[in-house]
PDB file of N, CA and C in Angstrom:
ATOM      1  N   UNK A   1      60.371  41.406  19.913  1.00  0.00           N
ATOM      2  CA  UNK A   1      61.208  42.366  20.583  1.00  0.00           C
ATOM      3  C   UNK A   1      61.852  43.315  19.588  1.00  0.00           C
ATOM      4  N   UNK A   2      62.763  42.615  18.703  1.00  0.00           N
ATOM      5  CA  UNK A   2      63.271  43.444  17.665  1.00  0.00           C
ATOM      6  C   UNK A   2      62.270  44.773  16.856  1.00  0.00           C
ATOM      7  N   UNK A   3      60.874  43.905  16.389  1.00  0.00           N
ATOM      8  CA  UNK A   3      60.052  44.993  15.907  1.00  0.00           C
ATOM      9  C   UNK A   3      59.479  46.175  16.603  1.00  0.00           C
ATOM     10  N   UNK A   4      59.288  45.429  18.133  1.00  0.00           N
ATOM     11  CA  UNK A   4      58.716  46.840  19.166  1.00  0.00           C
ATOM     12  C   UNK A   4      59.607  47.494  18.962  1.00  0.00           C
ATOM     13  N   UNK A   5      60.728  47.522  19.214  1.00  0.00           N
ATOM     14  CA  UNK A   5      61.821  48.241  19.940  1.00  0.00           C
ATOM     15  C   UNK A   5      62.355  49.083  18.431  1.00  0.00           C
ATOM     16  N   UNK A   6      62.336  48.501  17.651  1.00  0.00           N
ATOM     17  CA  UNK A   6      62.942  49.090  16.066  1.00  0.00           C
ATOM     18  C   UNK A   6      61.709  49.714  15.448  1.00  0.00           C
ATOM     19  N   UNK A   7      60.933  49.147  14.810  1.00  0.00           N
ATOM     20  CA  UNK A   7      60.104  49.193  13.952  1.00  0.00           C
ATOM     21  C   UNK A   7      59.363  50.399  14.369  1.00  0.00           C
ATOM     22  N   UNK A   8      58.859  50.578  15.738  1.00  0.00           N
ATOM     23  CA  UNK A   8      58.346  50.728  16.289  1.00  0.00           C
ATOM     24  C   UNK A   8      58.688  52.617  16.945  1.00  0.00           C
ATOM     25  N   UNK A   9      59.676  52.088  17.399  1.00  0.00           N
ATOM     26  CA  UNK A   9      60.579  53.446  18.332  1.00  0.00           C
ATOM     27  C   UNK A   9      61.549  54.512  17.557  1.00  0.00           C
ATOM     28  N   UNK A  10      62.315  53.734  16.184  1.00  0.00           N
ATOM     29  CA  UNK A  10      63.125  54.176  15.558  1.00  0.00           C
ATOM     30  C   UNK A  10      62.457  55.163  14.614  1.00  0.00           C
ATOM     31  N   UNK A  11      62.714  56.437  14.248  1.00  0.00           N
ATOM     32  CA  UNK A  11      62.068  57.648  13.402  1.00  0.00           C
ATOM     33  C   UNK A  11      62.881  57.362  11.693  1.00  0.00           C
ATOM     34  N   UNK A  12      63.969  56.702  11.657  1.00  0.00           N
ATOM     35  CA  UNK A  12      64.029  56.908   9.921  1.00  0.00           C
ATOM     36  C   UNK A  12      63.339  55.432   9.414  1.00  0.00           C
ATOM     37  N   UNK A  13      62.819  55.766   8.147  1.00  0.00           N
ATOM     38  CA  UNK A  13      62.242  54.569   7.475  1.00  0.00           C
ATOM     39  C   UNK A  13      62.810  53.777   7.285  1.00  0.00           C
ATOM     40  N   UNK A  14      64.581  53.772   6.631  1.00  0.00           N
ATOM     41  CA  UNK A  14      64.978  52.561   6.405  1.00  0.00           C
ATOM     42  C   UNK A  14      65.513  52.040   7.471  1.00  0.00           C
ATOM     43  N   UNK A  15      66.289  53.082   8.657  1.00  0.00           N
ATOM     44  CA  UNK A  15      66.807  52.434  10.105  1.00  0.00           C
ATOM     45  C   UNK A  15      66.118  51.294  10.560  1.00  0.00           C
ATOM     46  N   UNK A  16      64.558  51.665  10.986  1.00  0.00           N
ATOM     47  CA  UNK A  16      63.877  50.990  11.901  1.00  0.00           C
ATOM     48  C   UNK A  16      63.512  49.666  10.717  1.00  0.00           C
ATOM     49  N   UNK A  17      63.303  49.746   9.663  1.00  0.00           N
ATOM     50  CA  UNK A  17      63.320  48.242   9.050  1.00  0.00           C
ATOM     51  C   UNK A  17      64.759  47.401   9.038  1.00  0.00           C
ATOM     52  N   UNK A  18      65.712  48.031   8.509  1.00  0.00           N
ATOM     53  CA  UNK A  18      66.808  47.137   8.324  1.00  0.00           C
ATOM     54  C   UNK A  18      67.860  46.405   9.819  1.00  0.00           C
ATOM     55  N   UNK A  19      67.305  47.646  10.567  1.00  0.00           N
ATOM     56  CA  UNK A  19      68.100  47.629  12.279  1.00  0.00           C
ATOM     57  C   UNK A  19      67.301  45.948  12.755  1.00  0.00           C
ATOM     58  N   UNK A  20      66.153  46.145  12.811  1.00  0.00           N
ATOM     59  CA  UNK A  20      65.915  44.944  13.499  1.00  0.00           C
ATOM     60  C   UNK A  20      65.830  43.598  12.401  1.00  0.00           C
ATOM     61  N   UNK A  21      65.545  43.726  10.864  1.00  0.00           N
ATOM     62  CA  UNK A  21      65.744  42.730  10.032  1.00  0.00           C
ATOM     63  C   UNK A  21      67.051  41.812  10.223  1.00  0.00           C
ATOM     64  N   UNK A  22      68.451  43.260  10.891  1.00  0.00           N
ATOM     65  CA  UNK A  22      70.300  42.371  10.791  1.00  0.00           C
ATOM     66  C   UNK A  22      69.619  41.605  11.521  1.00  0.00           C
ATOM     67  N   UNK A  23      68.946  42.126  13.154  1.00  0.00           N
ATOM     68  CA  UNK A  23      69.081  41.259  14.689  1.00  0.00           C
ATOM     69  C   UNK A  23      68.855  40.290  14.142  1.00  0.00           C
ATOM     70  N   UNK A  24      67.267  40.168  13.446  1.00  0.00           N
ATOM     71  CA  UNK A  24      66.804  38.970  13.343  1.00  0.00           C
ATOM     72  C   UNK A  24      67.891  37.810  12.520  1.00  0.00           C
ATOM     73  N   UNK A  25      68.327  38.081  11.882  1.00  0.00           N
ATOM     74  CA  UNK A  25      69.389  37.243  10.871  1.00  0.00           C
ATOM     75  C   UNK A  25      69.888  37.196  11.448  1.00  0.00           C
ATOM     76  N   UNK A  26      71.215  38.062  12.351  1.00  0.00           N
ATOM     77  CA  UNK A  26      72.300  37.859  12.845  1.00  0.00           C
ATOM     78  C   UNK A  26      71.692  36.577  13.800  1.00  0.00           C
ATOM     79  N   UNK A  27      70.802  36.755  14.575  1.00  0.00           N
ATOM     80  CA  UNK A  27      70.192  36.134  15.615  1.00  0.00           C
ATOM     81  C   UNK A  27      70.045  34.555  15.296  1.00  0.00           C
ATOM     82  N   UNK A  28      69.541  33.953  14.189  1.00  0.00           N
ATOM     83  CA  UNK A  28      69.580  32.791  13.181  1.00  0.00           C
ATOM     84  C   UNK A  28      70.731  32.275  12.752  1.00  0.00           C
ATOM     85  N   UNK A  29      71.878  33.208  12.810  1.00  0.00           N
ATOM     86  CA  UNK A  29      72.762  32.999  12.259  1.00  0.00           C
ATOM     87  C   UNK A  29      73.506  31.610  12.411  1.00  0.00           C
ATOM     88  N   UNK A  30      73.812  31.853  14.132  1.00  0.00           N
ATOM     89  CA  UNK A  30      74.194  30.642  14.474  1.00  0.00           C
ATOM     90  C   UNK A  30      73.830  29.403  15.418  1.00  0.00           C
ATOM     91  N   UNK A  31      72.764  29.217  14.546  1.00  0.00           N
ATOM     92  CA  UNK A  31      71.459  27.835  14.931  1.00  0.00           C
ATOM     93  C   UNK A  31      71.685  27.221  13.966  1.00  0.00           C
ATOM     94  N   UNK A  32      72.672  25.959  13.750  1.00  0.00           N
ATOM     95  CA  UNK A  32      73.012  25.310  14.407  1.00  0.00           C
ATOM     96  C   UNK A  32      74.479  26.080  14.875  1.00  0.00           C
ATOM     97  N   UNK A  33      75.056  26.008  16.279  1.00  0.00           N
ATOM     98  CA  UNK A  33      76.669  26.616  16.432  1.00  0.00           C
ATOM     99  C   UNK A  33      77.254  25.569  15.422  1.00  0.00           C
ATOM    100  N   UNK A  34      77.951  26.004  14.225  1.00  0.00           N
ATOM    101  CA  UNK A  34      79.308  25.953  13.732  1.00  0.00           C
ATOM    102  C   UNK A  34      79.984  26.735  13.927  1.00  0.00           C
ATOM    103  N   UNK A  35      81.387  27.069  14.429  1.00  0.00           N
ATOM    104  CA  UNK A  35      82.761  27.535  14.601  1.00  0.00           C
ATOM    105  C   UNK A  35      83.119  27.828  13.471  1.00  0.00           C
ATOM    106  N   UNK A  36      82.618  28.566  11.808  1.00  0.00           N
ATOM    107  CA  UNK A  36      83.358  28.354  10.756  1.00  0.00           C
ATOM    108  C   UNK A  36      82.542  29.447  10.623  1.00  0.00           C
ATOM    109  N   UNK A  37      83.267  30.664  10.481  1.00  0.00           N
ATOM    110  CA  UNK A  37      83.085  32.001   9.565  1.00  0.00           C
ATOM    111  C   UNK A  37      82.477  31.808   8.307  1.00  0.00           C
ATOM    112  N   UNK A  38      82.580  31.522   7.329  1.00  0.00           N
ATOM    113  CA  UNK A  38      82.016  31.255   6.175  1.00  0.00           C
ATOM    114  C   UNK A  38      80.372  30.951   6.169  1.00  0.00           C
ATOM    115  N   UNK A  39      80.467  29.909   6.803  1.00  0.00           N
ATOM    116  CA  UNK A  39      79.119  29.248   7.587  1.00  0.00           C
ATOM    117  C   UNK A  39      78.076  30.122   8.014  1.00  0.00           C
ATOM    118  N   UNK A  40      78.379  30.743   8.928  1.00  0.00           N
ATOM    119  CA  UNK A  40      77.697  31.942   9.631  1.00  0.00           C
ATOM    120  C   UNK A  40      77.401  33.161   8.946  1.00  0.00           C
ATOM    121  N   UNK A  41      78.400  33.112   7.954  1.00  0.00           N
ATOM    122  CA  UNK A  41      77.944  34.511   7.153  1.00  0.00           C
ATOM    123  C   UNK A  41      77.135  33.979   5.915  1.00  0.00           C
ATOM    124  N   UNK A  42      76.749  32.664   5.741  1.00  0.00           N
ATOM    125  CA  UNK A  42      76.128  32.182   4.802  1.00  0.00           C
ATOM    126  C   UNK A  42      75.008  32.293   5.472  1.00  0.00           C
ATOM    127  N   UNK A  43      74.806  31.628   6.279  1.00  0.00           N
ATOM    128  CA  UNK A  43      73.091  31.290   7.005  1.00  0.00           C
ATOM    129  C   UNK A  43      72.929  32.964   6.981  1.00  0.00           C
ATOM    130  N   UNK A  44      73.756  33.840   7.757  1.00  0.00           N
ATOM    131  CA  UNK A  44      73.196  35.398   7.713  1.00  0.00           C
ATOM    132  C   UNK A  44      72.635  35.939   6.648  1.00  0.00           C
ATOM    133  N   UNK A  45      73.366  36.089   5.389  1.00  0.00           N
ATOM    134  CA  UNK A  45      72.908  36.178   4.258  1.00  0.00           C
ATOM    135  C   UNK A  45      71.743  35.524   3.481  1.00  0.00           C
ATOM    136  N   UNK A  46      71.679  34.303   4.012  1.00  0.00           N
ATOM    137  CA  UNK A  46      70.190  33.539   3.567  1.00  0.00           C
ATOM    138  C   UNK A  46      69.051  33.972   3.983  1.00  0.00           C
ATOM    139  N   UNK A  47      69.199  34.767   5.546  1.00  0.00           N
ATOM    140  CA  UNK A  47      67.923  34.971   6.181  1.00  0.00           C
ATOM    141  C   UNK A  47      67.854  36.547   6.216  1.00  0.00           C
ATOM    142  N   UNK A  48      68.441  37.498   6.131  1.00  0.00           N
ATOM    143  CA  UNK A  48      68.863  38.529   5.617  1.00  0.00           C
ATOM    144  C   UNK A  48      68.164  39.120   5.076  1.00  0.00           C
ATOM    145  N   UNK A  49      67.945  38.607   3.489  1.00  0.00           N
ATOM    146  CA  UNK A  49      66.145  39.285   2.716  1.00  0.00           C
ATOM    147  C   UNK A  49      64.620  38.838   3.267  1.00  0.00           C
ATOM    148  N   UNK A  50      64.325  37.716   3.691  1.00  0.00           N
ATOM    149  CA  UNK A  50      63.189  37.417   4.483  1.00  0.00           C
ATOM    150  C   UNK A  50      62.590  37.775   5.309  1.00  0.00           C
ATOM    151  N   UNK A  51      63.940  38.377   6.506  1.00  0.00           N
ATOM    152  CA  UNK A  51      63.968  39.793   7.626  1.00  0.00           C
ATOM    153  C   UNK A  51      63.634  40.562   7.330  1.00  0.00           C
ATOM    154  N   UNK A  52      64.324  41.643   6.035  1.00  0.00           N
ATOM    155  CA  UNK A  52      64.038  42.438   5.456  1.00  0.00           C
ATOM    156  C   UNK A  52      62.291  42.284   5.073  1.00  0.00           C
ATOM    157  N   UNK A  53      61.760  41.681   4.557  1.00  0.00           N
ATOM    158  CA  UNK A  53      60.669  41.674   3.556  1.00  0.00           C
ATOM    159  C   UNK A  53      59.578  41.543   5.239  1.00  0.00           C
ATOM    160  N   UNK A  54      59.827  40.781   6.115  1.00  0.00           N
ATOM    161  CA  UNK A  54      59.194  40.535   7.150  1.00  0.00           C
ATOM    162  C   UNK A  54      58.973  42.175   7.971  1.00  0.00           C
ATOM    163  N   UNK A  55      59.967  42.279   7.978  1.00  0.00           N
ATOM    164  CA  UNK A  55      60.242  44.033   8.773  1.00  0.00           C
ATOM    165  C   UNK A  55      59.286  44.982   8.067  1.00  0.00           C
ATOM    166  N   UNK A  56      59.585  44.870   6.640  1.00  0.00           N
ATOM    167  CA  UNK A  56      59.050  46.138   5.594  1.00  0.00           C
ATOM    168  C   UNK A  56      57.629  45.735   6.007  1.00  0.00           C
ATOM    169  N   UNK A  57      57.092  44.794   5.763  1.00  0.00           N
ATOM    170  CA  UNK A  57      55.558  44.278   6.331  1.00  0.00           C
ATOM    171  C   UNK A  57      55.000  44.531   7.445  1.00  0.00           C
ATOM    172  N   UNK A  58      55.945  44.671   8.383  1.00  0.00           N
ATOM    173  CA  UNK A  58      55.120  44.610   9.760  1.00  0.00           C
ATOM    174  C   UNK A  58      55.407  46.398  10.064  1.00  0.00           C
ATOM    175  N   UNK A  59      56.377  46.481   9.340  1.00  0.00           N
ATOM    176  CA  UNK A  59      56.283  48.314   8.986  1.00  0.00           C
ATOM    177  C   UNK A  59      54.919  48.932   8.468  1.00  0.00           C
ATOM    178  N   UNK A  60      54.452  48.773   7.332  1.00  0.00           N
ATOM    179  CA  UNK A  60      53.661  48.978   6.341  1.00  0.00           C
ATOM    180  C   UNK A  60      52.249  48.786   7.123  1.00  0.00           C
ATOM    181  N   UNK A  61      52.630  47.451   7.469  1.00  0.00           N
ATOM    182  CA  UNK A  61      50.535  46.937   7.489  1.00  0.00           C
ATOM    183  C   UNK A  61      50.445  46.456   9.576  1.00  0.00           C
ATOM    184  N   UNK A  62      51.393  46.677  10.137  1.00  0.00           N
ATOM    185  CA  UNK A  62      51.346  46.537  11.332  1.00  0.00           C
ATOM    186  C   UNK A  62      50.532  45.209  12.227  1.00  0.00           C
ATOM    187  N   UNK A  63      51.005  44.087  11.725  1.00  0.00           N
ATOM    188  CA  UNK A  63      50.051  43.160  11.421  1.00  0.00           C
ATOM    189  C   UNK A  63      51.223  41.824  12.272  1.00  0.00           C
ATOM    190  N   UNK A  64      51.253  41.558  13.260  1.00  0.00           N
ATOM    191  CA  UNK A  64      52.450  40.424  13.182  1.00  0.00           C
ATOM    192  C   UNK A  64      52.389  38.736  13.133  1.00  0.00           C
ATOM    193  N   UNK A  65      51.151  38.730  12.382  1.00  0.00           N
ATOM    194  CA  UNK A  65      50.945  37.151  11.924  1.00  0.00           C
ATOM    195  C   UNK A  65      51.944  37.255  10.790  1.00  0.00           C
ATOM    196  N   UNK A  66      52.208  37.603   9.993  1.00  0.00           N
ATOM    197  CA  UNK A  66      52.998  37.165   9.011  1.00  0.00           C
ATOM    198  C   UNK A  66      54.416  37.174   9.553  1.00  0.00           C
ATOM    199  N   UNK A  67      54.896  37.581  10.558  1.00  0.00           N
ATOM    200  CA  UNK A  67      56.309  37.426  11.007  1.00  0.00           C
ATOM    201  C   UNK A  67      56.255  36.555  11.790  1.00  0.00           C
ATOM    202  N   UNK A  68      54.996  36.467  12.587  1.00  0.00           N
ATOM    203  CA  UNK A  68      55.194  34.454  12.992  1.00  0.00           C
ATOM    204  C   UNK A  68      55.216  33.369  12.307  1.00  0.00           C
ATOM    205  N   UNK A  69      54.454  33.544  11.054  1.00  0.00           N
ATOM    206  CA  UNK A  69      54.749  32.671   9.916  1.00  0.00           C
ATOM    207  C   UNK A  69      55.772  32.738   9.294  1.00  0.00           C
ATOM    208  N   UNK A  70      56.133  33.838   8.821  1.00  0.00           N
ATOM    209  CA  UNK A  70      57.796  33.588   8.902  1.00  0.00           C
ATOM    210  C   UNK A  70      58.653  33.669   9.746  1.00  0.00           C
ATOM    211  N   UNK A  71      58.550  33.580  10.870  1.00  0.00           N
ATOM    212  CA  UNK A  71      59.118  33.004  11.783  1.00  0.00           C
ATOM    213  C   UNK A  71      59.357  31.394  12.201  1.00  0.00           C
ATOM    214  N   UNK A  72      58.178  31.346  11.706  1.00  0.00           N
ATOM    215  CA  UNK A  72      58.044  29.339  11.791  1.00  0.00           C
ATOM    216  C   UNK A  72      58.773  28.795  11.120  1.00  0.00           C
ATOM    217  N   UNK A  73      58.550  29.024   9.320  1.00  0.00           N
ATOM    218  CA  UNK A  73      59.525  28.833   8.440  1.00  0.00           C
ATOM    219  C   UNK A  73      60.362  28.833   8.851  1.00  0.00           C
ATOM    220  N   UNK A  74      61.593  29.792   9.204  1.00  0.00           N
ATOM    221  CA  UNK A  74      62.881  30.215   9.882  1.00  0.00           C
ATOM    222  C   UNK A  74      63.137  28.762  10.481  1.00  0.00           C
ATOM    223  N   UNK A  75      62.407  28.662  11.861  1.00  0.00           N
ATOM    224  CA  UNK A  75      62.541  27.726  12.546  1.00  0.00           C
ATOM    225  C   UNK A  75      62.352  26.204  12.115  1.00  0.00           C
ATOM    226  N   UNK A  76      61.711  25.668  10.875  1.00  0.00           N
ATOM    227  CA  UNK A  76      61.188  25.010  10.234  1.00  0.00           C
ATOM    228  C   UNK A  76      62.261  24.779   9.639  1.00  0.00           C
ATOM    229  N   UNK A  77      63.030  25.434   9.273  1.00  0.00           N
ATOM    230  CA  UNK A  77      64.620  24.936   8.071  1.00  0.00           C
ATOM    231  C   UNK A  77      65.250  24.959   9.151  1.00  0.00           C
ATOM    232  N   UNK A  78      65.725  25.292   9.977  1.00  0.00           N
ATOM    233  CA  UNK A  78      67.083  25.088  11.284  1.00  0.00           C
ATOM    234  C   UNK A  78      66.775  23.824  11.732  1.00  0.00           C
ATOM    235  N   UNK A  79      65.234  23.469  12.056  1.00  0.00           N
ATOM    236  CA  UNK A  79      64.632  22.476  12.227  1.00  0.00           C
ATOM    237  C   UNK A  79      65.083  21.187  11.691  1.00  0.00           C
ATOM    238  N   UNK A  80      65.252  21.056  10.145  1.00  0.00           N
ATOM    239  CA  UNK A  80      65.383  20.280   9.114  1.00  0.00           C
ATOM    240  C   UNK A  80      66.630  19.991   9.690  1.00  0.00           C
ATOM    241  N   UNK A  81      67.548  20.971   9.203  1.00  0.00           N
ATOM    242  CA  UNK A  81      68.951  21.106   9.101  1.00  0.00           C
ATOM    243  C   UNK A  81      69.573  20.326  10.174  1.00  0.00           C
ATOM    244  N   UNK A  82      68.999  20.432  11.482  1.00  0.00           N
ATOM    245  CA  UNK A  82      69.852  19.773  12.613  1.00  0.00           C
ATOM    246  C   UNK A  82      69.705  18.317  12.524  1.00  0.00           C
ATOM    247  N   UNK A  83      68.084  18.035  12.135  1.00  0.00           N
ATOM    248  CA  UNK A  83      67.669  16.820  12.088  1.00  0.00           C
ATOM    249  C   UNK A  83      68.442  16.032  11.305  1.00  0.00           C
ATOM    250  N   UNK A  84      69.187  16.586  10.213  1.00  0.00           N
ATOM    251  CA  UNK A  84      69.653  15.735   8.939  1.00  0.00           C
ATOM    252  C   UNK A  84      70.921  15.663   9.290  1.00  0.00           C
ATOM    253  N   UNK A  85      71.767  16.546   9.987  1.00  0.00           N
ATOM    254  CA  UNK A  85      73.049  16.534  10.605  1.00  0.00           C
ATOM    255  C   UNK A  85      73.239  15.486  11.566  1.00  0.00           C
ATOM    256  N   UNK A  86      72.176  15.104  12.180  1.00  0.00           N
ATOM    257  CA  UNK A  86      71.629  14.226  13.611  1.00  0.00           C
ATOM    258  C   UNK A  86      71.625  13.020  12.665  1.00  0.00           C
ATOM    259  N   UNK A  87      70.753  12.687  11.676  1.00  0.00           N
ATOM    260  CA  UNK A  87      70.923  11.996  11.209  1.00  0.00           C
ATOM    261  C   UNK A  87      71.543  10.933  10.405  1.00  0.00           C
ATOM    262  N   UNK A  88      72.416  11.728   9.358  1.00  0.00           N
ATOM    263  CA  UNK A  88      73.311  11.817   8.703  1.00  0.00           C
ATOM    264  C   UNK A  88      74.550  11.711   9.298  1.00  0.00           C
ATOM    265  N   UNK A  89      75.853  10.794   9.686  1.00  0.00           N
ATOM    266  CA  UNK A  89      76.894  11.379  10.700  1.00  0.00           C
ATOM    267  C   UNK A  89      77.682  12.339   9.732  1.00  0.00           C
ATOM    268  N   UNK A  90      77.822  12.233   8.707  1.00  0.00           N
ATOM    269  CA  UNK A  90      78.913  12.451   7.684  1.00  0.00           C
ATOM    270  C   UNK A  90      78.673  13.876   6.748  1.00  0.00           C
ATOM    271  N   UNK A  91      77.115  14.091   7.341  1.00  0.00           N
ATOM    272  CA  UNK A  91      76.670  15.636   6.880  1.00  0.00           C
ATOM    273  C   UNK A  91      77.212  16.615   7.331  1.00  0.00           C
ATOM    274  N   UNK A  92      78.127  16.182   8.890  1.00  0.00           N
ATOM    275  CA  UNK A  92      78.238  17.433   9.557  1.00  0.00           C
ATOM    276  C   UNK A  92      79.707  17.835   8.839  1.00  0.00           C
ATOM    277  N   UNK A  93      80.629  16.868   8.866  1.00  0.00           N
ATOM    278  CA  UNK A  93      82.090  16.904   8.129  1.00  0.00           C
ATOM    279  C   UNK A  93      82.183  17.560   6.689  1.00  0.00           C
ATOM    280  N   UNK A  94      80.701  17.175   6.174  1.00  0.00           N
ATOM    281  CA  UNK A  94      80.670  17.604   5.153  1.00  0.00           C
ATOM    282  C   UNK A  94      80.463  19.346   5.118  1.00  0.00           C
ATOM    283  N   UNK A  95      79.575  19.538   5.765  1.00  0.00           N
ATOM    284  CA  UNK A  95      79.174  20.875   6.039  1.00  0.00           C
ATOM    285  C   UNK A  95      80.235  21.913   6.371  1.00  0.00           C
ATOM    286  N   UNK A  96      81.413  21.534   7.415  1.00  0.00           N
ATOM    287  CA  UNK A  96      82.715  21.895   7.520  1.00  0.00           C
ATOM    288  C   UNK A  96      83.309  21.944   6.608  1.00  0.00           C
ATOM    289  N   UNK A  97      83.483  21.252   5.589  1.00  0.00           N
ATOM    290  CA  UNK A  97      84.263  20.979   5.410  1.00  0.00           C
ATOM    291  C   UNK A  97      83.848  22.401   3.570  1.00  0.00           C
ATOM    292  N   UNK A  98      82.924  22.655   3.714  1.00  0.00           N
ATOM    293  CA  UNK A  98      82.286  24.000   2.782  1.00  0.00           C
ATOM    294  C   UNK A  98      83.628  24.702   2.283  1.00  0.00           C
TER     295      UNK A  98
END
């Protein structure tokens, strides 16, 4: 969605890459919900350049297997992350506690 609608529709070069790269991050941001600002602007920032590099790609070579693959990834660490929180009771306190 983000790339049709951005990548796609938007006329400046860096708009239409970076516009839908935030969504996508912002969008990640908060998987798993933590309530802690810090938190959220960390995961944003982690996924942030990957968006970026994903966007510039599907800009360039118009191709969107590689943004499902990195898309998987994406989903593949949130993946992890909940599992080990699930797992772990004392990961999550910890994680708060950042």
């Amino acid at each position: 969605m983000y790339l049709g609608c951005g990548v796609n529709q938007i006329k400046n070069k860096y708009t239409e890459i970076l516009v839908p790269a935030f969504f996508f991050a912002l969008q990640h941001s908060f998987i798993p919900t933590l309530f802690d600002a810090r938190y959220i602007i960390y995961r944003f920032l982690s996924f942030l350049p990957l968006t970026v590099i994903l966007c510039y790609h599907y800009y360039k070579y118009r191709n969107p297997l590689p943004i499902m693959a990195g898309h998987a990834v994406i989903d593949l660490a949130t993946a992890v992350q909940i599992l080990a929180t699930s797992a772990v009771p004392g990961m999550y306190e910890k994680m708060c506690g950042m």
